[in-house]
N, C-alpha and C. Protein backbone atom coordinates (compact mmCIF):
# COMPACT_ATOMS: atom_id res chain seq x y z
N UNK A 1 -33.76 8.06 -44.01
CA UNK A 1 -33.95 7.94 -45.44
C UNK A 1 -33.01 8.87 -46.19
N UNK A 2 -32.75 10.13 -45.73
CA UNK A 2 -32.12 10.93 -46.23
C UNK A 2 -30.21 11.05 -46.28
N UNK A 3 -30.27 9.79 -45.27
CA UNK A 3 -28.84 10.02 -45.22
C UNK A 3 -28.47 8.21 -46.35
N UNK A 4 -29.37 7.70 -47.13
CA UNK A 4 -28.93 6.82 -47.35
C UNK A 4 -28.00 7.19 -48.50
N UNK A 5 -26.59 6.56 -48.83
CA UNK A 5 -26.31 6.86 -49.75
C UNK A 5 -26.40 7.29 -51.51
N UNK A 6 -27.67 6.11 -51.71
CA UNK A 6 -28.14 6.41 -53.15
C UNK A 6 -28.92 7.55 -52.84
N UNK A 7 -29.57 8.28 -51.83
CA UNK A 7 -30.54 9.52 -52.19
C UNK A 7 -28.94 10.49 -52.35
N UNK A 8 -28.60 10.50 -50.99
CA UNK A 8 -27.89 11.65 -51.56
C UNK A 8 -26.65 11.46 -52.69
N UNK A 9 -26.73 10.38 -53.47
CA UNK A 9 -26.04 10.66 -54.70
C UNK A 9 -26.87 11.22 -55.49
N UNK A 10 -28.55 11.04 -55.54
CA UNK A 10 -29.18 11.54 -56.43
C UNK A 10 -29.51 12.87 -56.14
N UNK A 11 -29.29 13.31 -54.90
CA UNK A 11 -29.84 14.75 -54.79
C UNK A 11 -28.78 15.95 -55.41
N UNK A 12 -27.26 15.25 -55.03
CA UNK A 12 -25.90 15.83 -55.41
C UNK A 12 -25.69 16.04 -56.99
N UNK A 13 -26.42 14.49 -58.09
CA UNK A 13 -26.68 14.54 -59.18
C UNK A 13 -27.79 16.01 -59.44
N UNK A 14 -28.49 15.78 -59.19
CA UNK A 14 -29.88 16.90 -59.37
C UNK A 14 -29.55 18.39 -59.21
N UNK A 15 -28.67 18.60 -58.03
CA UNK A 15 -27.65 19.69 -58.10
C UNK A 15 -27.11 20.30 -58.96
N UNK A 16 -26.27 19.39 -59.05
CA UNK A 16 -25.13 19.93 -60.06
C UNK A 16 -25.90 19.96 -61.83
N UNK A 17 -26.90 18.94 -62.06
CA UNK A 17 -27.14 19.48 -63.57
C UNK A 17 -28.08 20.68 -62.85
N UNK A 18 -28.97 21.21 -61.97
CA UNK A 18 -29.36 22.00 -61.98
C UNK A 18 -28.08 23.30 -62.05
N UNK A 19 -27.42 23.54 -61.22
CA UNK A 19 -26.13 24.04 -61.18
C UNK A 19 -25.79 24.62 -62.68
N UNK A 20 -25.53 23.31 -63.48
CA UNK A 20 -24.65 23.51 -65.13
C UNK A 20 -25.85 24.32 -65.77
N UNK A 21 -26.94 24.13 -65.78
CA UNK A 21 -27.90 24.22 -66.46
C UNK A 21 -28.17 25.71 -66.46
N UNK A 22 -27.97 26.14 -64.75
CA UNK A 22 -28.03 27.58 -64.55
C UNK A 22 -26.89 28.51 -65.58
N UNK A 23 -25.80 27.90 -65.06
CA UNK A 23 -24.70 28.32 -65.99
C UNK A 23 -24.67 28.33 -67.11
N UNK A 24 -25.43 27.59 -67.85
CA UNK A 24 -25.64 27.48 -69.47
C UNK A 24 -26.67 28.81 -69.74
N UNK A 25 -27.47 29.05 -69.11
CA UNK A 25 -28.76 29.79 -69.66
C UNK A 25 -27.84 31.03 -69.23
N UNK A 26 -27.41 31.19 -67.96
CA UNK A 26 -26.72 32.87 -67.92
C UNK A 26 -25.70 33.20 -68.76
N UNK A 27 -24.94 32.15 -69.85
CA UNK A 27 -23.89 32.47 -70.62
C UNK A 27 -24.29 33.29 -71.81
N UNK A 28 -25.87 32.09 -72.13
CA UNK A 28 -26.99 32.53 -73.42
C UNK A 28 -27.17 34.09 -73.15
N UNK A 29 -27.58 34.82 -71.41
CA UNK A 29 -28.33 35.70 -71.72
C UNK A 29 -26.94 37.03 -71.78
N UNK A 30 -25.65 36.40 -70.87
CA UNK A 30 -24.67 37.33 -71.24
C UNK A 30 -24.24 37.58 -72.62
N UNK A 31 -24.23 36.61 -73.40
CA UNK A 31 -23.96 36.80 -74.92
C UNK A 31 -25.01 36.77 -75.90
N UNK A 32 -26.59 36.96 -75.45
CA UNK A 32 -27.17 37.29 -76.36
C UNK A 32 -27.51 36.23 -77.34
N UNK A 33 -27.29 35.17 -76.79
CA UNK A 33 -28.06 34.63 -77.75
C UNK A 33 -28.86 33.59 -77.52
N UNK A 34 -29.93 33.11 -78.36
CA UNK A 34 -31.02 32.32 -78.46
C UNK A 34 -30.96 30.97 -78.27
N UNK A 35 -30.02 30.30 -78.94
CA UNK A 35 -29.30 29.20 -79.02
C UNK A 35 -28.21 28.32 -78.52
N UNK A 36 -28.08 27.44 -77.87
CA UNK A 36 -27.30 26.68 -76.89
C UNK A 36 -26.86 25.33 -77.92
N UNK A 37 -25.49 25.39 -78.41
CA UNK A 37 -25.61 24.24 -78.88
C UNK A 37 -24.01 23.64 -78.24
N UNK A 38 -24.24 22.02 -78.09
CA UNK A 38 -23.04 21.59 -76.88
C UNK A 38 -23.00 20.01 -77.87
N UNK A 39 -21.88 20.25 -77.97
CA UNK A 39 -21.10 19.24 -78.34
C UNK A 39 -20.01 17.99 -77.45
N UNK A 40 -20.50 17.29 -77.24
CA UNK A 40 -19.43 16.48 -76.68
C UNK A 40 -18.59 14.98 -77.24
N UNK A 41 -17.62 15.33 -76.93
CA UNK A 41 -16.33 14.21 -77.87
C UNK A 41 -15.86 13.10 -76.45
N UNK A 42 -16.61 11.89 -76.76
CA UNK A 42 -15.60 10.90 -75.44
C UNK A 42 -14.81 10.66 -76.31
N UNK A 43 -13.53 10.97 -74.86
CA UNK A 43 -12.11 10.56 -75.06
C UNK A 43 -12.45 9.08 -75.60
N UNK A 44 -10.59 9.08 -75.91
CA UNK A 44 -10.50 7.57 -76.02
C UNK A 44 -8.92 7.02 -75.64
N UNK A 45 -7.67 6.54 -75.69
CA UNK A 45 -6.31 6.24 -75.51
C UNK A 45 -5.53 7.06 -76.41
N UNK A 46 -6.80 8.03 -77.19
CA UNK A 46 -5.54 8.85 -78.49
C UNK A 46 -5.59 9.66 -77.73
N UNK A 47 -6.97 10.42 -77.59
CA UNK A 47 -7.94 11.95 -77.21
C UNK A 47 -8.49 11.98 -76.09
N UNK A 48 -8.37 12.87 -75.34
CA UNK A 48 -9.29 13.20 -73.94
C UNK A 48 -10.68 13.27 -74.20
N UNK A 49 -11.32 13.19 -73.22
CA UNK A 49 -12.71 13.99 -73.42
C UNK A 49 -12.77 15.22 -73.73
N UNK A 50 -14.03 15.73 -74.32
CA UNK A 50 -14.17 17.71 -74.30
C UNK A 50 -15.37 17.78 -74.89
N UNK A 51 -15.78 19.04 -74.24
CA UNK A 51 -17.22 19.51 -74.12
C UNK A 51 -16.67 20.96 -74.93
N UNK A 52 -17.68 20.99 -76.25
CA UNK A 52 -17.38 22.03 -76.78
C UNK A 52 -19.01 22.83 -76.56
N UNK A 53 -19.33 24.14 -76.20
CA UNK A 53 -20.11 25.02 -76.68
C UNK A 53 -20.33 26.54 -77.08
N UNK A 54 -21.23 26.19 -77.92
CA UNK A 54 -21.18 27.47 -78.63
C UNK A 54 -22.62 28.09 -78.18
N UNK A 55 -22.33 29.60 -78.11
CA UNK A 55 -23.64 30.12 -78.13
C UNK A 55 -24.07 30.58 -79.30
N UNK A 56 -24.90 30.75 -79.72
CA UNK A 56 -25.69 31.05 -81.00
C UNK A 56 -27.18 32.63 -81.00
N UNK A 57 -26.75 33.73 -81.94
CA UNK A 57 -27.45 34.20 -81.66
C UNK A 57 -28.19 34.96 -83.24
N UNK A 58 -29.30 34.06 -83.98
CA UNK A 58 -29.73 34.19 -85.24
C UNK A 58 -29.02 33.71 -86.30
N UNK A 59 -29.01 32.26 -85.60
CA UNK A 59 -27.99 31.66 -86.26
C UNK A 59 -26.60 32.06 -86.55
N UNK A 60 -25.99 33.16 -85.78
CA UNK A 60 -24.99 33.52 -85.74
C UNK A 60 -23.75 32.82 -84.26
N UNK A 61 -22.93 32.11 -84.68
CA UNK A 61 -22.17 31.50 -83.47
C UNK A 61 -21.45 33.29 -82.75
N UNK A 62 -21.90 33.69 -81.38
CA UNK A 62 -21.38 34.48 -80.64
C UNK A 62 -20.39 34.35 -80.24
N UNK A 63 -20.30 33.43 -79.65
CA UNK A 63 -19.06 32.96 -78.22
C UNK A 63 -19.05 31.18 -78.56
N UNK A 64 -18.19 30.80 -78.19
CA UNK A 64 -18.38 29.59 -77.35
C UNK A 64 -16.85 29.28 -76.44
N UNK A 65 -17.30 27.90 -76.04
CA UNK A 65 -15.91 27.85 -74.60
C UNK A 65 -15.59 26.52 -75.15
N UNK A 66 -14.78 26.12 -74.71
CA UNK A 66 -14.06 24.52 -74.46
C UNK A 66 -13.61 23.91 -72.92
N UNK A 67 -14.23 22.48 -72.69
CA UNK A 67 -13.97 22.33 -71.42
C UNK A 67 -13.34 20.98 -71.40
């Protein structure tokens, strides 16, 4: 059962947002702030994709990254 391909696409899925998710909350607690807000732009034939976020801390934008 475990080696069928759809589980382990879903377990590899489950991973990795667990994975991002970790990474999102330790960015919040390195920069202090409360707020996680993530923006994402699908590409298109002009523009790439990109994942913008910002951390937020009292309504104040701290940090954010671009990916």
């Amino acid at each position: 059962m475990l080696a069928d391909p759809k589980v382990l696409s879903a377990v590899r899925r489950v991973n990795l947002e667990a994975s991002l998710l970790a990474l999102l909350v330790e960015g919040m607690n390195v920069h202090g702030a409360d707020t996680l807000e993530v923006r994402i732009a699908l590409g298109d034939n002009h523009a790439p994709a990109d994942i913008d976020i910002s951390y937020i801390a009292d309504g104040v934008p701290v940090a954010g990254e671009s990916l």
